[in-house]
C-alpha atoms as a PDB file:
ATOM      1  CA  UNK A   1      33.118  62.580  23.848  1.00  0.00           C
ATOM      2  CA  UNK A   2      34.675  59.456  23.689  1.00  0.00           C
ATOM      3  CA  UNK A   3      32.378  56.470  23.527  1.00  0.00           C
ATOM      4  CA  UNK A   4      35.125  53.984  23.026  1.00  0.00           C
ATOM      5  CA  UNK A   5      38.659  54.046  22.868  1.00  0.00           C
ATOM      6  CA  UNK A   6      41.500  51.029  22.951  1.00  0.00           C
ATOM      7  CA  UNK A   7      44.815  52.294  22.605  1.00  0.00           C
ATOM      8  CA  UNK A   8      48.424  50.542  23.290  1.00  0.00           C
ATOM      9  CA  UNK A   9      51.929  51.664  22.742  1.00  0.00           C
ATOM     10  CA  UNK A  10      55.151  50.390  23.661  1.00  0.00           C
ATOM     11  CA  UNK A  11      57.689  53.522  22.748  1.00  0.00           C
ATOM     12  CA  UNK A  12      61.940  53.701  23.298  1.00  0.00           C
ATOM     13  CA  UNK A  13      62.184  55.988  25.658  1.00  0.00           C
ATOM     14  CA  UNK A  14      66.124  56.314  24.626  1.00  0.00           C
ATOM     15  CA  UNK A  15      65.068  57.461  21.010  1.00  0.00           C
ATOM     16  CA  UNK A  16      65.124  60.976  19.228  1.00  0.00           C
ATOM     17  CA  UNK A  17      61.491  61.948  19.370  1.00  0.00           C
ATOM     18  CA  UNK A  18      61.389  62.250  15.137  1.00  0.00           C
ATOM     19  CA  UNK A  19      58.022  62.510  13.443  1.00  0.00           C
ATOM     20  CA  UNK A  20      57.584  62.649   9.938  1.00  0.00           C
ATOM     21  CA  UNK A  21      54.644  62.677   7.831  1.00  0.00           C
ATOM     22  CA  UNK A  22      54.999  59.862   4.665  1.00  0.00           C
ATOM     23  CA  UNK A  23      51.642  61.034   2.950  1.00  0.00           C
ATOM     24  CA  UNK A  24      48.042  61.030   2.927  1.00  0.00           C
ATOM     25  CA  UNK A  25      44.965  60.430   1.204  1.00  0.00           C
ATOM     26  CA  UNK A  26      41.609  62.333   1.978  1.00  0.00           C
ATOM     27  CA  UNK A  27      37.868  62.592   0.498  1.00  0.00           C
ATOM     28  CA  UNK A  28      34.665  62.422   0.734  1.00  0.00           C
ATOM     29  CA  UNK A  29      31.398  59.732   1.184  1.00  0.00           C
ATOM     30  CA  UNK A  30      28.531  60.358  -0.560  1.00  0.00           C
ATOM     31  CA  UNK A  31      26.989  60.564   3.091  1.00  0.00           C
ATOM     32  CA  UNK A  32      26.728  64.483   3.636  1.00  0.00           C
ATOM     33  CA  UNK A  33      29.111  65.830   6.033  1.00  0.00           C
ATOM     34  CA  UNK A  34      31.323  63.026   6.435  1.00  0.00           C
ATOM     35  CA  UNK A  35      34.978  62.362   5.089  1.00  0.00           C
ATOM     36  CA  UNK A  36      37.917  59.726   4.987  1.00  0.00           C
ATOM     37  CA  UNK A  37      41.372  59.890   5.351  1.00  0.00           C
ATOM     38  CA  UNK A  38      44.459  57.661   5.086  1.00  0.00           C
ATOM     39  CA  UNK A  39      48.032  58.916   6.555  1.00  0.00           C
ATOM     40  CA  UNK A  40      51.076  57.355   6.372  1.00  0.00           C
ATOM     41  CA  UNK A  41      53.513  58.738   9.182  1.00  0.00           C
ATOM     42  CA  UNK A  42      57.152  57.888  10.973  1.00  0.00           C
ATOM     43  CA  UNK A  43      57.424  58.034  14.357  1.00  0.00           C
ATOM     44  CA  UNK A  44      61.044  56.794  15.430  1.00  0.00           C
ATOM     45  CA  UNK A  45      60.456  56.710  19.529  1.00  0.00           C
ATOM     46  CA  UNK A  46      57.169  54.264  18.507  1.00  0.00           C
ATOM     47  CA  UNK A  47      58.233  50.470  18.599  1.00  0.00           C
ATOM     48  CA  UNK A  48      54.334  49.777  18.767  1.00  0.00           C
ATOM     49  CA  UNK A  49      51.377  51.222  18.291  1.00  0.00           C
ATOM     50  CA  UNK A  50      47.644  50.808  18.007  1.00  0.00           C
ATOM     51  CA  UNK A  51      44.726  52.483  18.560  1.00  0.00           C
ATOM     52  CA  UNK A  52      40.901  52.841  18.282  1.00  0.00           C
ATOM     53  CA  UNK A  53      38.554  55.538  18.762  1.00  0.00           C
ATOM     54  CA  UNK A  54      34.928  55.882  18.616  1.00  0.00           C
ATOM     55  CA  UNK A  55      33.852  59.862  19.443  1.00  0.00           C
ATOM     56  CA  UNK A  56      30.298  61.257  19.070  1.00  0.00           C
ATOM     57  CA  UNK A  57      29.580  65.242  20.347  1.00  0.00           C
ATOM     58  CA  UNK A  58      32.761  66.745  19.257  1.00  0.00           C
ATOM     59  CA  UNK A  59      34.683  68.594  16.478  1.00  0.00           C
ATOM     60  CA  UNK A  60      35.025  65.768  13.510  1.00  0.00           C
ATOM     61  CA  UNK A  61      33.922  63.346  15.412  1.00  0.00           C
ATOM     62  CA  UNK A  62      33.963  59.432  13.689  1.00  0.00           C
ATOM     63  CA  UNK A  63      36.291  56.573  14.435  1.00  0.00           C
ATOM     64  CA  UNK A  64      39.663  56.133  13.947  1.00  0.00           C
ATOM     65  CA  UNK A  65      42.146  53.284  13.566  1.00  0.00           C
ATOM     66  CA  UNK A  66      46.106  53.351  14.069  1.00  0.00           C
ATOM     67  CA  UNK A  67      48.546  50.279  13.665  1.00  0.00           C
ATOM     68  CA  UNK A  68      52.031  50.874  13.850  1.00  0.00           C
ATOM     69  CA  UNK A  69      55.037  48.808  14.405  1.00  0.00           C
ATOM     70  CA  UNK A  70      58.744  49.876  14.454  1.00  0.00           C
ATOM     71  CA  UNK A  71      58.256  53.666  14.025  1.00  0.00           C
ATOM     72  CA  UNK A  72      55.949  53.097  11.012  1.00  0.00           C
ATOM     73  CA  UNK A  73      52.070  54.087  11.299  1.00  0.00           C
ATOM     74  CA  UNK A  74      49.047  53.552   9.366  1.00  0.00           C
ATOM     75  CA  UNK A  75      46.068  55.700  10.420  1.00  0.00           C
ATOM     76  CA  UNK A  76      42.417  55.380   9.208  1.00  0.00           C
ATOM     77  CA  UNK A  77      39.539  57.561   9.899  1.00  0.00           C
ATOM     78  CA  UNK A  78      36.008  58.286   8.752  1.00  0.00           C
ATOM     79  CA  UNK A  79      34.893  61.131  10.743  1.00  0.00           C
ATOM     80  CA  UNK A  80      32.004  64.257  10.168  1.00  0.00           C
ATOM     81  CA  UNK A  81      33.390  67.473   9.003  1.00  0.00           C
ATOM     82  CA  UNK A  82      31.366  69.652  11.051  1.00  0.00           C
ATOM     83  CA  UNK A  83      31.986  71.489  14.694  1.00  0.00           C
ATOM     84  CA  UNK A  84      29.902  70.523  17.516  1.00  0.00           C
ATOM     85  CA  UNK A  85      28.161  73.406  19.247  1.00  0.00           C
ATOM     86  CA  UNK A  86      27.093  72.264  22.891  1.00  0.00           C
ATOM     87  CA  UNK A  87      23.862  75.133  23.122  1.00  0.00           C
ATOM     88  CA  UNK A  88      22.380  73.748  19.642  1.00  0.00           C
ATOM     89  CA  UNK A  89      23.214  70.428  18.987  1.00  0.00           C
ATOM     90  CA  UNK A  90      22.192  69.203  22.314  1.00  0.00           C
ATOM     91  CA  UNK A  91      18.628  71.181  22.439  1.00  0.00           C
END
């Protein structure tokens, strides 16, 4: 579930739809069950991009940050490693 989410993109629409992943960087926190990660991707249709999520009560949920500009993207998240189950995590 989504408790917050910003999000704006501005895309060519006259552009190959090319995505490429540059790289990324993962670990873990100290905290139990929760991870980071750092990708570096190329999206040629994506003139601008940015995005911000917030999610509790679902699959790795955690936030997440993108900023791109000119194809380019930079994502961030921190985000628990563990599956939500609806019957037991809710009771």
């Amino acid at each position: 579930m989504n408790i917050l989410r910003l999000q704006a993109n501005i895309h060519n629409p006259f552009c190959a739809d090319t995505f490429v992943d540059l790289g990324c960087l993962s670990g873990e926190f100290p905290i139990e069950h929760r991870n980071w990660e750092i990708q570096l991707m190329w999206y040629k249709p994506a003139l601008l991009t940015f995005e911000f999520n917030v999610s509790t009560k679902e699959d790795h949920a955690g936030t997440r940050l993108e900023i791109g500009l000119f194809g380019l993207s930079l994502m961030m998240q921190v985000y628990d490693c563990r599956h939500y189950d609806d019957e037991e995590d809710d009771a």
